[in-house]
C-alpha atoms as a PDB file:
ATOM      1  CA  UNK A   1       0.000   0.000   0.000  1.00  0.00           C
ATOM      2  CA  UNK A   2       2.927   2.553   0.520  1.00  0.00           C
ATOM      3  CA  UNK A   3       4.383   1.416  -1.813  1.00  0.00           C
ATOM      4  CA  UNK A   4       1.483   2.316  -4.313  1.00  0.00           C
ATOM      5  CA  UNK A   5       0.919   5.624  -2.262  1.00  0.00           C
ATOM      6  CA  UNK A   6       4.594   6.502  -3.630  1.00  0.00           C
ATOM      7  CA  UNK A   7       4.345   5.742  -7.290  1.00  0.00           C
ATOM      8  CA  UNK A   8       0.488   7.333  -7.339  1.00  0.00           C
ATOM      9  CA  UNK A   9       2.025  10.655  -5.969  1.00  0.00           C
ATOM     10  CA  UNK A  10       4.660  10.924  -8.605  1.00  0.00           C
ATOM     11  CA  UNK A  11       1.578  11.789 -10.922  1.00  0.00           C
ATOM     12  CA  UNK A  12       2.026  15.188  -9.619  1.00  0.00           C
ATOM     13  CA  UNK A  13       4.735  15.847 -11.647  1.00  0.00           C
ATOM     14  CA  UNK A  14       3.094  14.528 -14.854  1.00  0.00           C
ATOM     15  CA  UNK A  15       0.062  17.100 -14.098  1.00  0.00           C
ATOM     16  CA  UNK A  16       2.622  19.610 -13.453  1.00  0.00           C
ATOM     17  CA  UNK A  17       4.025  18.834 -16.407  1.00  0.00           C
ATOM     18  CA  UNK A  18       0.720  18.762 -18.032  1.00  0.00           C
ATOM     19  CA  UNK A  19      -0.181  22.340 -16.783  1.00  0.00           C
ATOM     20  CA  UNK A  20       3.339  23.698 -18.335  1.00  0.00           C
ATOM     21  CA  UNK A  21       2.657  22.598 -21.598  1.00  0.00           C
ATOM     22  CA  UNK A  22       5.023  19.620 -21.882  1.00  0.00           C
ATOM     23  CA  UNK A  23       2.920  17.107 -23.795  1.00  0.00           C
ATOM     24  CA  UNK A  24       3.374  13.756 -21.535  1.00  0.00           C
ATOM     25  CA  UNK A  25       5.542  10.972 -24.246  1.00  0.00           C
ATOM     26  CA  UNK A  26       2.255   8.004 -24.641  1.00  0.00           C
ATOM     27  CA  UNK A  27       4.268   4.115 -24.597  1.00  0.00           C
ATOM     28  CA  UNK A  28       1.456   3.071 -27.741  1.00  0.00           C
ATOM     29  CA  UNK A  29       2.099   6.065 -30.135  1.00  0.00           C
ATOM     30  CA  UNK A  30       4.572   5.704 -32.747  1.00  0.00           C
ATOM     31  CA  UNK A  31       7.958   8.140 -32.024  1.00  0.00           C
ATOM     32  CA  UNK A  32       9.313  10.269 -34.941  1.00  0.00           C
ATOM     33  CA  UNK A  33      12.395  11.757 -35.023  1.00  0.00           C
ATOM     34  CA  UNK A  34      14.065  14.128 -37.267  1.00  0.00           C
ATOM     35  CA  UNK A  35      17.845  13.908 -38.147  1.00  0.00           C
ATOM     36  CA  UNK A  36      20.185  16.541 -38.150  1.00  0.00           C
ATOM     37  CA  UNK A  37      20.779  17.136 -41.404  1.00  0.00           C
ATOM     38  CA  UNK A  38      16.961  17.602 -41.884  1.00  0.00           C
ATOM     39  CA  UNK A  39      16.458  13.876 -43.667  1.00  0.00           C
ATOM     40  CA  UNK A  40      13.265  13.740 -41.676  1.00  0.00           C
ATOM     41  CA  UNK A  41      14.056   9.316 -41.253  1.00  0.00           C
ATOM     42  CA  UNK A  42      11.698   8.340 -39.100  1.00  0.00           C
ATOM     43  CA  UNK A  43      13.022   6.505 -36.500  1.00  0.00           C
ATOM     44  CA  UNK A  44      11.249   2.869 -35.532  1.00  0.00           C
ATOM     45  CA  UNK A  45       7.700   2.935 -33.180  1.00  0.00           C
ATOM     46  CA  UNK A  46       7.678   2.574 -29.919  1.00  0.00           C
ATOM     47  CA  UNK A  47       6.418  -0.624 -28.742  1.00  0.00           C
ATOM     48  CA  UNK A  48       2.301  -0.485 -27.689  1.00  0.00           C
ATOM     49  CA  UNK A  49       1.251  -2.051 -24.549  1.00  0.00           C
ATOM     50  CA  UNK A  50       0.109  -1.185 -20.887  1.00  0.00           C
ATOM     51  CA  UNK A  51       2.167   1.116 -19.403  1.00  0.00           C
ATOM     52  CA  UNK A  52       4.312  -0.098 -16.782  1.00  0.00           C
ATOM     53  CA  UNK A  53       6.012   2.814 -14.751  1.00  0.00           C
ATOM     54  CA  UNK A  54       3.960   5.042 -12.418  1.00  0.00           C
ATOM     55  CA  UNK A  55       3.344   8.548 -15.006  1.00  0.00           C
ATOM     56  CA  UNK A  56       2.772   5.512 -17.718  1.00  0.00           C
ATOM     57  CA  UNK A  57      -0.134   4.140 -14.975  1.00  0.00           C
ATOM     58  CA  UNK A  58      -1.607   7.298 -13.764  1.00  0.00           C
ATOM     59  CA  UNK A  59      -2.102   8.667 -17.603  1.00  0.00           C
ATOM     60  CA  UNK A  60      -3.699   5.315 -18.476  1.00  0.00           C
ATOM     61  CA  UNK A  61      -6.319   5.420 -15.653  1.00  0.00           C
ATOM     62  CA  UNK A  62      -6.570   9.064 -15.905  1.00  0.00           C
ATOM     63  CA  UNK A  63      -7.208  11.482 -13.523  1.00  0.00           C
ATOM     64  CA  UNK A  64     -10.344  10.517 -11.849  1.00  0.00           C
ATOM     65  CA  UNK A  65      -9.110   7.166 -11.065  1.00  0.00           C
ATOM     66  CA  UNK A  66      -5.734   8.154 -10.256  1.00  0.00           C
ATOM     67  CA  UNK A  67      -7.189  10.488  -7.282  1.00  0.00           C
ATOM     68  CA  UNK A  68      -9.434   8.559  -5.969  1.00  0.00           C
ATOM     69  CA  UNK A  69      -6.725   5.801  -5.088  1.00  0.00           C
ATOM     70  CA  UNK A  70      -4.304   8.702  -4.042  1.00  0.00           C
ATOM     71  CA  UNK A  71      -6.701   9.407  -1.104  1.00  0.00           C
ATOM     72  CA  UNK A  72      -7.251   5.973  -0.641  1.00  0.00           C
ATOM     73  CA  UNK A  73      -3.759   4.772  -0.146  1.00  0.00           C
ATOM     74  CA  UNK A  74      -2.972   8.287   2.125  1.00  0.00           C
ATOM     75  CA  UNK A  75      -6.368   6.920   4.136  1.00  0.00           C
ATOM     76  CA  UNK A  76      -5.072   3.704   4.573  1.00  0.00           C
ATOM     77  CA  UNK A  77      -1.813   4.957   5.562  1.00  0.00           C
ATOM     78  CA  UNK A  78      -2.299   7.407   8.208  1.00  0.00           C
ATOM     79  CA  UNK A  79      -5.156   4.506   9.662  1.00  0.00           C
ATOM     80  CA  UNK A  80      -2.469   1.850  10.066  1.00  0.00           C
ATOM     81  CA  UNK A  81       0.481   4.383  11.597  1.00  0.00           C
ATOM     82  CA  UNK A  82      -2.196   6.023  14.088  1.00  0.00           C
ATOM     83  CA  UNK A  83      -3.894   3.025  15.219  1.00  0.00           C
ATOM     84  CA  UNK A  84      -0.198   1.324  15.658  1.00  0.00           C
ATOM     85  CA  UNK A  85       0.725   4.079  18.119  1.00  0.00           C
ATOM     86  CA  UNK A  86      -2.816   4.239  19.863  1.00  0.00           C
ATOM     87  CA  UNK A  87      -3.036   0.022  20.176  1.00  0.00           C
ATOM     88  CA  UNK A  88       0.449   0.180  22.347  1.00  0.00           C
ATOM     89  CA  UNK A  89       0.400  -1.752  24.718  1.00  0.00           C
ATOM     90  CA  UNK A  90       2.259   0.732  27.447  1.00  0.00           C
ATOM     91  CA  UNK A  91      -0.306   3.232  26.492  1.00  0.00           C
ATOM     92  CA  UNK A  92      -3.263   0.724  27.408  1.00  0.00           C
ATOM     93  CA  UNK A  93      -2.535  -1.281  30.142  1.00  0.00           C
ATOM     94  CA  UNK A  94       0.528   0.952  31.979  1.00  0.00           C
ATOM     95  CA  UNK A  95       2.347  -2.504  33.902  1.00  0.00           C
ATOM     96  CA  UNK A  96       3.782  -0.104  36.528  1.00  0.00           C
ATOM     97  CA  UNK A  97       0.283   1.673  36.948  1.00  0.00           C
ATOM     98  CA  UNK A  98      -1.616  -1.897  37.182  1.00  0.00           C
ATOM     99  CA  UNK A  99       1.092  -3.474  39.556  1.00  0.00           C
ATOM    100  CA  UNK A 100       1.124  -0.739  41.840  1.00  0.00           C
ATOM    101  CA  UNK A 101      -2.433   0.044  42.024  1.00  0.00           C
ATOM    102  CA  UNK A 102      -3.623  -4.104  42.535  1.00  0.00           C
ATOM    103  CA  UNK A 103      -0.664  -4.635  44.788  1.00  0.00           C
ATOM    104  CA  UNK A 104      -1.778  -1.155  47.489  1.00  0.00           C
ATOM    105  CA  UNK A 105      -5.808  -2.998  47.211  1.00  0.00           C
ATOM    106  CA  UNK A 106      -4.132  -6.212  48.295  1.00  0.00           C
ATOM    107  CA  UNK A 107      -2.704  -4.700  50.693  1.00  0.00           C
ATOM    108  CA  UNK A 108      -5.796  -2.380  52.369  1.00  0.00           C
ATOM    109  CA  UNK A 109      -3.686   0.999  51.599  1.00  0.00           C
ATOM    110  CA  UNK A 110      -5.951   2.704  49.709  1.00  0.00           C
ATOM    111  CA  UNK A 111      -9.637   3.478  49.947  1.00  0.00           C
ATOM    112  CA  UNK A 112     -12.133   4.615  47.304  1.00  0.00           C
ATOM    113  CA  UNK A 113     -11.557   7.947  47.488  1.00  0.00           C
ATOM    114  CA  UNK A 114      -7.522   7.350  46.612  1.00  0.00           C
ATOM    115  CA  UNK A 115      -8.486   4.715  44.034  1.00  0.00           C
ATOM    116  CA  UNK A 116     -10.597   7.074  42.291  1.00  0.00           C
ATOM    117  CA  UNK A 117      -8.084   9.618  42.006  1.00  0.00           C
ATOM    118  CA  UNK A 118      -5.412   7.615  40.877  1.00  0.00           C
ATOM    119  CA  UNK A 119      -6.996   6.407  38.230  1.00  0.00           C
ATOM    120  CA  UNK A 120      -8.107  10.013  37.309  1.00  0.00           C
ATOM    121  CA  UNK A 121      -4.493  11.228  37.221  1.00  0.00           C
ATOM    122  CA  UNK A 122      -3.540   8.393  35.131  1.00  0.00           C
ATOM    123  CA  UNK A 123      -6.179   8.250  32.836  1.00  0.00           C
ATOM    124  CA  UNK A 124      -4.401   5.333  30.700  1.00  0.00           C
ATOM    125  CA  UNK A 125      -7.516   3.153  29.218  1.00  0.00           C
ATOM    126  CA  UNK A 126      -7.045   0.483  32.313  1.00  0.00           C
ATOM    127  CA  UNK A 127      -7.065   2.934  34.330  1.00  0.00           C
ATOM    128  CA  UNK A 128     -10.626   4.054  33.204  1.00  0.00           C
ATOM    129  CA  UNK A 129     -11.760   0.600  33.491  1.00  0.00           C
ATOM    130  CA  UNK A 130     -10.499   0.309  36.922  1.00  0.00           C
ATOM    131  CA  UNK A 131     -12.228   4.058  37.766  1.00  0.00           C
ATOM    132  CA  UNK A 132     -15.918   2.420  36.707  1.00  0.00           C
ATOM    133  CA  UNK A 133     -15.004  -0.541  38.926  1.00  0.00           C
ATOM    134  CA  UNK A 134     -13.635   1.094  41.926  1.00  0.00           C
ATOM    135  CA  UNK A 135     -16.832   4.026  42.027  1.00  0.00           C
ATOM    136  CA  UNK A 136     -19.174   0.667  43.094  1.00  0.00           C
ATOM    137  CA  UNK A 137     -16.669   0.142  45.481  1.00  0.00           C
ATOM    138  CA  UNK A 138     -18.146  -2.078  48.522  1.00  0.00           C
ATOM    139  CA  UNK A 139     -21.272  -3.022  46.284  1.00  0.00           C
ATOM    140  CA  UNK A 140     -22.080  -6.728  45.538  1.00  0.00           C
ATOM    141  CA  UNK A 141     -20.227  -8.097  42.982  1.00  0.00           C
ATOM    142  CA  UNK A 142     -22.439  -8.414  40.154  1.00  0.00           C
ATOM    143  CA  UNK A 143     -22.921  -4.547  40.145  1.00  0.00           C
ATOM    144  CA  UNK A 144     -18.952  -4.349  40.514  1.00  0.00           C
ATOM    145  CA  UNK A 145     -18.744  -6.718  37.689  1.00  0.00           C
ATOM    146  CA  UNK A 146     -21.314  -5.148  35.421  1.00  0.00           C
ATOM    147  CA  UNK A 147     -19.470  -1.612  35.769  1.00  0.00           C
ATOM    148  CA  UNK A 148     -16.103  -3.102  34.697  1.00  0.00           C
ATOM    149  CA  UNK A 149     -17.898  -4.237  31.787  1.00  0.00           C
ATOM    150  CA  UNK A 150     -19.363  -1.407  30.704  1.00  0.00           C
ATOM    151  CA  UNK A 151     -16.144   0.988  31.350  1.00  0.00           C
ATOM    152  CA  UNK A 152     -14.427  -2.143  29.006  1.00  0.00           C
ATOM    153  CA  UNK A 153     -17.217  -1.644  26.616  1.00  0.00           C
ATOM    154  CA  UNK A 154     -17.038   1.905  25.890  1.00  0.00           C
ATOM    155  CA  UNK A 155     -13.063   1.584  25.442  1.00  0.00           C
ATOM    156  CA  UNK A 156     -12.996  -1.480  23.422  1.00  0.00           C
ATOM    157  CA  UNK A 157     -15.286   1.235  21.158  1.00  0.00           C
ATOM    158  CA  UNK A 158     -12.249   3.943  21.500  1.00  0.00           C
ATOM    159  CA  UNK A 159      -9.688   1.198  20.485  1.00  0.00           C
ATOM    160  CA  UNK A 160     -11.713  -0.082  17.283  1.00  0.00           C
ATOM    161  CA  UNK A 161     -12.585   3.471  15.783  1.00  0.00           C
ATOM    162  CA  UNK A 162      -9.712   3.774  13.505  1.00  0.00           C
ATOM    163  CA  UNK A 163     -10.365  -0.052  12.082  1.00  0.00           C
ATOM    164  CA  UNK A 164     -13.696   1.155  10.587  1.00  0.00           C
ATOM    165  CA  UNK A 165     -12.163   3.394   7.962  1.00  0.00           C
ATOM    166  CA  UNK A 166      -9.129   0.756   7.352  1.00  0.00           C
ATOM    167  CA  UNK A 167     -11.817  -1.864   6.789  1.00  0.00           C
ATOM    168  CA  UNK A 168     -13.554   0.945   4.215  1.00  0.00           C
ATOM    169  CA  UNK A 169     -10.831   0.870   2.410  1.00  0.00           C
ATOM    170  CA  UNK A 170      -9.901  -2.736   1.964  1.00  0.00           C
ATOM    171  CA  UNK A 171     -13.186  -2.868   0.755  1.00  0.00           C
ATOM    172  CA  UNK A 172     -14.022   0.108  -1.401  1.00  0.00           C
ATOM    173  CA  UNK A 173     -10.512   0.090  -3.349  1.00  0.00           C
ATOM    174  CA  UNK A 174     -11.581  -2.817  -5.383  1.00  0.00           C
ATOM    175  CA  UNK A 175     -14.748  -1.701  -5.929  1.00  0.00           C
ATOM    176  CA  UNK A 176     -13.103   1.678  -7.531  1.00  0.00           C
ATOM    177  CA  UNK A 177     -10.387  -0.264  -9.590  1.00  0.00           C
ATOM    178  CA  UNK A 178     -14.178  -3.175 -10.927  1.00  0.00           C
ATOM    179  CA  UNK A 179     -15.429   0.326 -12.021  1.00  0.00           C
ATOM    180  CA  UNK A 180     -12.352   1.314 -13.875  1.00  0.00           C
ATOM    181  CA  UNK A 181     -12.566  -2.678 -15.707  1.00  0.00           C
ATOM    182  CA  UNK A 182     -16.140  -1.834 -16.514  1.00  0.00           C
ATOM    183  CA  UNK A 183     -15.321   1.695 -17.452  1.00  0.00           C
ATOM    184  CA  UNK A 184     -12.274   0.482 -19.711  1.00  0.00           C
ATOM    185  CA  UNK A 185     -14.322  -2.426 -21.725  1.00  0.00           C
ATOM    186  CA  UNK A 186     -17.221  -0.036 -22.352  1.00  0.00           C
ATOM    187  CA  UNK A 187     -14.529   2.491 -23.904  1.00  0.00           C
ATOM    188  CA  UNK A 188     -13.489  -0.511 -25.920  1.00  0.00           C
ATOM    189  CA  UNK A 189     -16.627  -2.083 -27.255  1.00  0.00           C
ATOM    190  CA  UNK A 190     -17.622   1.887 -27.906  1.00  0.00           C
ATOM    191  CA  UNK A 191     -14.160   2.018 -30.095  1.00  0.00           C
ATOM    192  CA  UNK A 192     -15.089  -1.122 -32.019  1.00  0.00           C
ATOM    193  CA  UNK A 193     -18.600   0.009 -32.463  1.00  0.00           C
ATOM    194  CA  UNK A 194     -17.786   3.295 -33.851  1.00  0.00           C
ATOM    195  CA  UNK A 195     -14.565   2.911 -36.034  1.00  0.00           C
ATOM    196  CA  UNK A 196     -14.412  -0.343 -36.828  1.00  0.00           C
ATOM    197  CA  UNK A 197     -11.329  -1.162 -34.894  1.00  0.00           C
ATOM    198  CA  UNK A 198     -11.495  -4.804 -34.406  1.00  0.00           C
ATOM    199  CA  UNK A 199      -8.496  -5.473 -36.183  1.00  0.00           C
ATOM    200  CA  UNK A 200      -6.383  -2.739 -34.896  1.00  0.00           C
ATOM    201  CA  UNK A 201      -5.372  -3.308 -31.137  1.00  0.00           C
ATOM    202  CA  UNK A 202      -3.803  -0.105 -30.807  1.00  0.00           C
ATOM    203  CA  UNK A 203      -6.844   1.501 -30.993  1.00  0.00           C
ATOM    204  CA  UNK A 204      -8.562  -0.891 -27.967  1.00  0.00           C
ATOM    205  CA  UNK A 205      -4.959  -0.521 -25.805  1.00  0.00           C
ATOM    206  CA  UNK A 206      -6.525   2.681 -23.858  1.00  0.00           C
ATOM    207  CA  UNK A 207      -9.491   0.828 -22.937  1.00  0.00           C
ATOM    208  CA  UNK A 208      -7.915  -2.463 -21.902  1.00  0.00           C
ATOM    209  CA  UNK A 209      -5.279  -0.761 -20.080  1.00  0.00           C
ATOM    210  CA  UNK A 210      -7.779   1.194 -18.028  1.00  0.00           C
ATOM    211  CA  UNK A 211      -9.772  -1.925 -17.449  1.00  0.00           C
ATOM    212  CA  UNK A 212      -6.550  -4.050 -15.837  1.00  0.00           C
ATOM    213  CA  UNK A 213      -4.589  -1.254 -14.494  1.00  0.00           C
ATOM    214  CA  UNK A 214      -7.489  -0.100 -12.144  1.00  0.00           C
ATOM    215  CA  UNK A 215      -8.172  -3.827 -11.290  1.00  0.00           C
ATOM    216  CA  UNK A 216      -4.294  -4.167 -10.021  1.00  0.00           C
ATOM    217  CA  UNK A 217      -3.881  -0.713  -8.399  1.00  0.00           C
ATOM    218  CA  UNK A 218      -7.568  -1.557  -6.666  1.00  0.00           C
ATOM    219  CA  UNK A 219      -6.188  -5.149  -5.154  1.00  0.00           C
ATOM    220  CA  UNK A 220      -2.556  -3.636  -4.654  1.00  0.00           C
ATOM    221  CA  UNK A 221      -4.294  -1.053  -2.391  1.00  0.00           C
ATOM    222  CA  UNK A 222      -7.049  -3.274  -0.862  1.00  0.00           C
ATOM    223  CA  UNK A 223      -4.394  -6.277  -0.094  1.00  0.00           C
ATOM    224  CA  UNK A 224      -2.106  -4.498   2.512  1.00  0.00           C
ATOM    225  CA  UNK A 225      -5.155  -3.197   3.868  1.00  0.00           C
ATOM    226  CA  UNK A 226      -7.046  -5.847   4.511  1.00  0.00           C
ATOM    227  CA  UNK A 227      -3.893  -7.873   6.500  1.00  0.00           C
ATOM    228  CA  UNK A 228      -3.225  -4.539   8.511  1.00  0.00           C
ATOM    229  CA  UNK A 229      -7.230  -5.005   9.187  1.00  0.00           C
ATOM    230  CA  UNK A 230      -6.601  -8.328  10.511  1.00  0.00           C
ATOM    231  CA  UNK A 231      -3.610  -7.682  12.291  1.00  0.00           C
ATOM    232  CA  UNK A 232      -4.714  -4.898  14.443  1.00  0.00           C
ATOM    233  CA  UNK A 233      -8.067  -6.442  15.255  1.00  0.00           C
ATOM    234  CA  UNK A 234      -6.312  -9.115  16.386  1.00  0.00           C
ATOM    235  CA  UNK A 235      -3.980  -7.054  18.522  1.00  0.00           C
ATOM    236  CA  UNK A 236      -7.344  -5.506  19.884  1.00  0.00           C
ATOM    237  CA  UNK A 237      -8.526  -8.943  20.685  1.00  0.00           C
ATOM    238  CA  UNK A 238      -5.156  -9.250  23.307  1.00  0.00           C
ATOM    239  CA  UNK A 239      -5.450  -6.024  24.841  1.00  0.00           C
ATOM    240  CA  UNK A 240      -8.795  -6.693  25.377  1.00  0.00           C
ATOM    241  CA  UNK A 241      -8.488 -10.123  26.809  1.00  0.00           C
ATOM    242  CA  UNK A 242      -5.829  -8.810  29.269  1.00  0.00           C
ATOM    243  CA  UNK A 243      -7.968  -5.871  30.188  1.00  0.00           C
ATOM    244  CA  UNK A 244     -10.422  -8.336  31.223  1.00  0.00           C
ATOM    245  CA  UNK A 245      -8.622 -10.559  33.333  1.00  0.00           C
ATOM    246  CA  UNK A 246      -7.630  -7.540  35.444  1.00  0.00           C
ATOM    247  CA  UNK A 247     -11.137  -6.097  35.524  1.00  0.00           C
ATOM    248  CA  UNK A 248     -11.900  -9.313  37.185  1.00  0.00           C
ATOM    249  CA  UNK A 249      -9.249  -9.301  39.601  1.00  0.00           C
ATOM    250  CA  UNK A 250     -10.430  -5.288  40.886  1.00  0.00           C
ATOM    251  CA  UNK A 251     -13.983  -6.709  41.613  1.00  0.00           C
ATOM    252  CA  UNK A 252     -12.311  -9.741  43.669  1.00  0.00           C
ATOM    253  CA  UNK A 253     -10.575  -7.317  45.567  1.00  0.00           C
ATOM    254  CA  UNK A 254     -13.517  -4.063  45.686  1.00  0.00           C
ATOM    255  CA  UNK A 255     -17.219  -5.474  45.982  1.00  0.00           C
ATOM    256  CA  UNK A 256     -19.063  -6.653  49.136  1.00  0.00           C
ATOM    257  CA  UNK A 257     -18.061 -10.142  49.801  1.00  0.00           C
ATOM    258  CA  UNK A 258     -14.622  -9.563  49.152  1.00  0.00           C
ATOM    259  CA  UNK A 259     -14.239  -6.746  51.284  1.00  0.00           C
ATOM    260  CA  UNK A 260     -16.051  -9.094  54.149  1.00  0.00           C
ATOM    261  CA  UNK A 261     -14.083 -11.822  53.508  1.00  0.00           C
ATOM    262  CA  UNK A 262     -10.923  -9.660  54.026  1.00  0.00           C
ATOM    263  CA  UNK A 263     -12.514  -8.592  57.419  1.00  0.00           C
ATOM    264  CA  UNK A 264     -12.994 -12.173  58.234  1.00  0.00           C
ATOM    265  CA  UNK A 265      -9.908 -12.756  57.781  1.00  0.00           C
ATOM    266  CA  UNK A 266      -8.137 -10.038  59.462  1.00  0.00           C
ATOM    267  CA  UNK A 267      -9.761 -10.388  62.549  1.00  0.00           C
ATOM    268  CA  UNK A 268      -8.753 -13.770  63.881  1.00  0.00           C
ATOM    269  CA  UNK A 269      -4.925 -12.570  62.855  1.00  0.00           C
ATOM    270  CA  UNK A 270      -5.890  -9.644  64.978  1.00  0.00           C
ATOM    271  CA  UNK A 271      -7.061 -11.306  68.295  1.00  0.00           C
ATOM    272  CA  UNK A 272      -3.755 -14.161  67.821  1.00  0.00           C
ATOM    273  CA  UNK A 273      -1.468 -10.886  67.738  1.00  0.00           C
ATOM    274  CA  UNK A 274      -3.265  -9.804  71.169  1.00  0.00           C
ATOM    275  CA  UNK A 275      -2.989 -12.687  72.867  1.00  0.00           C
ATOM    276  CA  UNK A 276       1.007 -13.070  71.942  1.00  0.00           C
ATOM    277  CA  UNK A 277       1.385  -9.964  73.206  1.00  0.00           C
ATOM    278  CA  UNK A 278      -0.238  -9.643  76.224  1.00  0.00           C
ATOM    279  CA  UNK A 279       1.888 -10.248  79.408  1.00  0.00           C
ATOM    280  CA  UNK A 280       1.313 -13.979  81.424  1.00  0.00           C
ATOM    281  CA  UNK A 281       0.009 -13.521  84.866  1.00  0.00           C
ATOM    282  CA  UNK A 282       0.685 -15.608  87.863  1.00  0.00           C
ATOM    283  CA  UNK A 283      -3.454 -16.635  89.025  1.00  0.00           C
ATOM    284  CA  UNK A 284      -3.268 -15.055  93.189  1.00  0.00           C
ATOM    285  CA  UNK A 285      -5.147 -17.739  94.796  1.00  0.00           C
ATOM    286  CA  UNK A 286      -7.976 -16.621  97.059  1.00  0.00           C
ATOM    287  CA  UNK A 287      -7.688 -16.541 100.976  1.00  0.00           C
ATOM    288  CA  UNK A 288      -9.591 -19.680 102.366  1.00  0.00           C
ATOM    289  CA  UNK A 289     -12.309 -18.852 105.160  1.00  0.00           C
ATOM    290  CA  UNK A 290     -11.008 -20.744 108.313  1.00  0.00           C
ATOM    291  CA  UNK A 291     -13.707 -22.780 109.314  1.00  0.00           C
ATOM    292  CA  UNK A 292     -15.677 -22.379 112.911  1.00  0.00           C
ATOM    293  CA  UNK A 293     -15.258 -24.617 115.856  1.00  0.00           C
ATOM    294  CA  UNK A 294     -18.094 -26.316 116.941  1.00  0.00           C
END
């Protein structure tokens, strides 16, 4: 695809070139040249056939198709490189940021009202995820659980935005370069039908060359696409995995009956500490009443 993006841009010059009044040198017409001592030989045609080098190419398709895949590969482009640096995996799930912030829950070193601002200052992805999660902090689990979900929901969204117009145009390039084919045999059949060209293929090259050459450019634009496509969603499908597992370990560690299970927990630890600690006594023994003589 940047590869196409390169040789579609040098067209530039040919319309510059066009604008100047240089007359752009066509592969299928025949070349004549005049010798220097004013023989006028005509020197041998150039050979006719589809043009193979990028000016050749965009002067086949002509300018209408040679714009439209322009913006498509320059689409396609900027999608890949910007969803590449948004899908990083340091930007979405920060491993220092998770650690630390699991690890003080753990631990009972932070309460809600810490949690929450953490994950404001951070404001990674995760650490969205883990904001929705932590705000039901001491609910029951399912309502833990089902804002974790939604939080993932609405940045799974974020993370697939750019994929929508890669996935456009993996799919519309082809379509573009089938209209060029259908554009390109209609100009031929109209060539036979009006001047009787069947015989003379240089007069059907224009059409047949904008029939194939869109077809290629279409698939050589829609190819590299369409694996970026799949590569990135798949990519999405990891981060998104990961950023689930952890979502379920914060509602393990923030909802109702994990919080009371902690408690549980703590308090028998407590009362062993307290009895370590406390200092043995020596039992006085209480004075005996002497007993009366009878």
């Amino acid at each position: 695809m940047a590869i196409t993006t390169v040789a579609l841009l040098l067209t530039c010059q040919s319309m510059a070139q066009d604008n100047s009044g240089i007359a752009p040198t066509s592969s299928a017409a025949p070349a004549a040249a005049t010798s220097a001592n004013g023989a006028g030989d005509a020197a041998p045609a150039t050979r006719s056939g589809i043009p193979m080098d990028p000016l050749g190419i965009a002067d086949a398709m002509g300018r209408p198709f040679t714009l439209a895949f322009i913006i498509a590969s320059v689409i396609g482009v900027w999608s890949v490189v910007e969803r590449l640096v948004i899908l990083r995996r340091r930007r979405v799930i920060p491993r220092a940021f998770v650690e630390r912030f699991l690890m003080h829950l753990r631990a009972g070193r932070m309460d809600k009202n810490e949690a929450i601002a953490i994950c404001h200052q951070n404001q990674s992805p995760m650490a969205e995820v883990f904001m929705h999660g932590v705000r039901k902090w001491g609910r029951p689990s399912v309502e833990v659980e089902q804002a974790v979900l939604d939080g993932g929901e609405r940045q799974v969204s974020q993370l697939k935005k750019g994929l929508r117009v890669l996935n456009g145009v993996s799919t519309l390039s082809p379509l573009i370069g089938l209209l060029g084919t259908v554009v390109g045999m209609i100009q031929s059949f109209n060539d036979i039908a009006t001047a009787g060209a069947m015989g003379q293929t240089q007069t059907l090259a224009n059409g047949i060359a904008l029939a194939l050459l869109t077809t290629a450019v279409g698939l050589l634009i829609a190819i590299p696409a369409m694996a970026a496509y799949l590569y990135l969603a798949g990519r999405i499908d990891s981060i998104v995995m990961e950023m689930d597992r952890l979502g379920q370990e914060l509602v393990h560690l923030v909802s109702a009956e994990a919080l009371r299970e902690r408690a549980v927990a703590v308090t028998p630890r407590v009362k062993t500490a307290e009895a370590a600690t406390a200092p043995a006594t020596t039992p006085v023994p209480r004075p005996q009443k002497p007993v009366a003589e009878k």
